[in-house]
Protein backbone atom coordinates (compact mmCIF):
# COMPACT_ATOMS: atom_id res chain seq x y z
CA UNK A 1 -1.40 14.42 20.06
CA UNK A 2 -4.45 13.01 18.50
CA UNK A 3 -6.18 9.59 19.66
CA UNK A 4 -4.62 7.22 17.49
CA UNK A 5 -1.01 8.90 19.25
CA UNK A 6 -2.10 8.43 22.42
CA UNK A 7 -3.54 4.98 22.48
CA UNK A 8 -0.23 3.79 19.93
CA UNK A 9 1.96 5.44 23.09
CA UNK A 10 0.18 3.58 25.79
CA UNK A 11 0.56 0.32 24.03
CA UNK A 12 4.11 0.41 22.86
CA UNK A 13 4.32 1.42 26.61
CA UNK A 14 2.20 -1.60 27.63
CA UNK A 15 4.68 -3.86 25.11
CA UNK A 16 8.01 -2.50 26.65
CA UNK A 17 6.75 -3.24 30.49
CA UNK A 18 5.90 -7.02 29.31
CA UNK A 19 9.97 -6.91 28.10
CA UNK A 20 11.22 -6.46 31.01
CA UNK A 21 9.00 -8.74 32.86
CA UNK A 22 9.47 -11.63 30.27
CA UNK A 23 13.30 -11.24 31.28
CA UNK A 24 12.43 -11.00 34.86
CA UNK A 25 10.70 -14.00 34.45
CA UNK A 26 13.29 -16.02 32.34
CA UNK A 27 15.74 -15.15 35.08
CA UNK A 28 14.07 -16.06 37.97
CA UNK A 29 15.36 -18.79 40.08
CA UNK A 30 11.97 -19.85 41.64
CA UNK A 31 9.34 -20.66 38.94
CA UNK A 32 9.97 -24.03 36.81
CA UNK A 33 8.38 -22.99 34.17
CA UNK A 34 9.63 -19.73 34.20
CA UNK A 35 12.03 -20.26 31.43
CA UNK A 36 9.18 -21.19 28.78
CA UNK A 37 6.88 -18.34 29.92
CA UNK A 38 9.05 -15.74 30.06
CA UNK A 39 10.28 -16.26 26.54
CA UNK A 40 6.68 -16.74 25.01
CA UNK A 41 5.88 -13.32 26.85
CA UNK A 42 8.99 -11.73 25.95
CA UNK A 43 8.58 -12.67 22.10
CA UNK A 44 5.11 -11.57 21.94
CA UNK A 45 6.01 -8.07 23.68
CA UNK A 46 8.90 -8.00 20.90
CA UNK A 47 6.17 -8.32 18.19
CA UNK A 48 4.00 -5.64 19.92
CA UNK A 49 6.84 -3.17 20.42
CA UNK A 50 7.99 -3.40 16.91
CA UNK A 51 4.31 -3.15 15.25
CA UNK A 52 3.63 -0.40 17.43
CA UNK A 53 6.60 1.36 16.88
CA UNK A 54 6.75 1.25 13.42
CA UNK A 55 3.01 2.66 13.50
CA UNK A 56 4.21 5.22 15.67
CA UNK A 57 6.63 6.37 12.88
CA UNK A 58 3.24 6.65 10.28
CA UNK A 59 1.58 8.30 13.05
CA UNK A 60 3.53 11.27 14.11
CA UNK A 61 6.39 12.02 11.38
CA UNK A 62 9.06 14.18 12.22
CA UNK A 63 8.79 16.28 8.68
């Protein structure tokens, strides 16, 4: 696992922790604004996950 690996791993890591707390937030009772910050985190996390992903693929092929 080179560099490049490790720091893609940590932050398609990083982008699947701020999924789950985007939906934590969205469905928490509590917060008013919950609703509208959860989704804006939960939508940027989805972009992060799938660039990161997707550069994961380039990075370490299976072949």
């Amino acid at each position: 696992m080179n560099g490049r690996t490790s720091w893609l791993m940590r932050t398609d890591s990083l982008a699947k922790n701020g999924l789950l707390v985007g939906i934590a937030i969205i469905l928490q009772p509590w917060w008013s604004w919950g609703l509208k910050v959860g989704f804006f985190l939960t939508a940027a996390a989805t972009v992060l996950h799938i660039l990161t992903s997707h550069r994961l693929d380039e990075a370490d092929p299976l072949d």
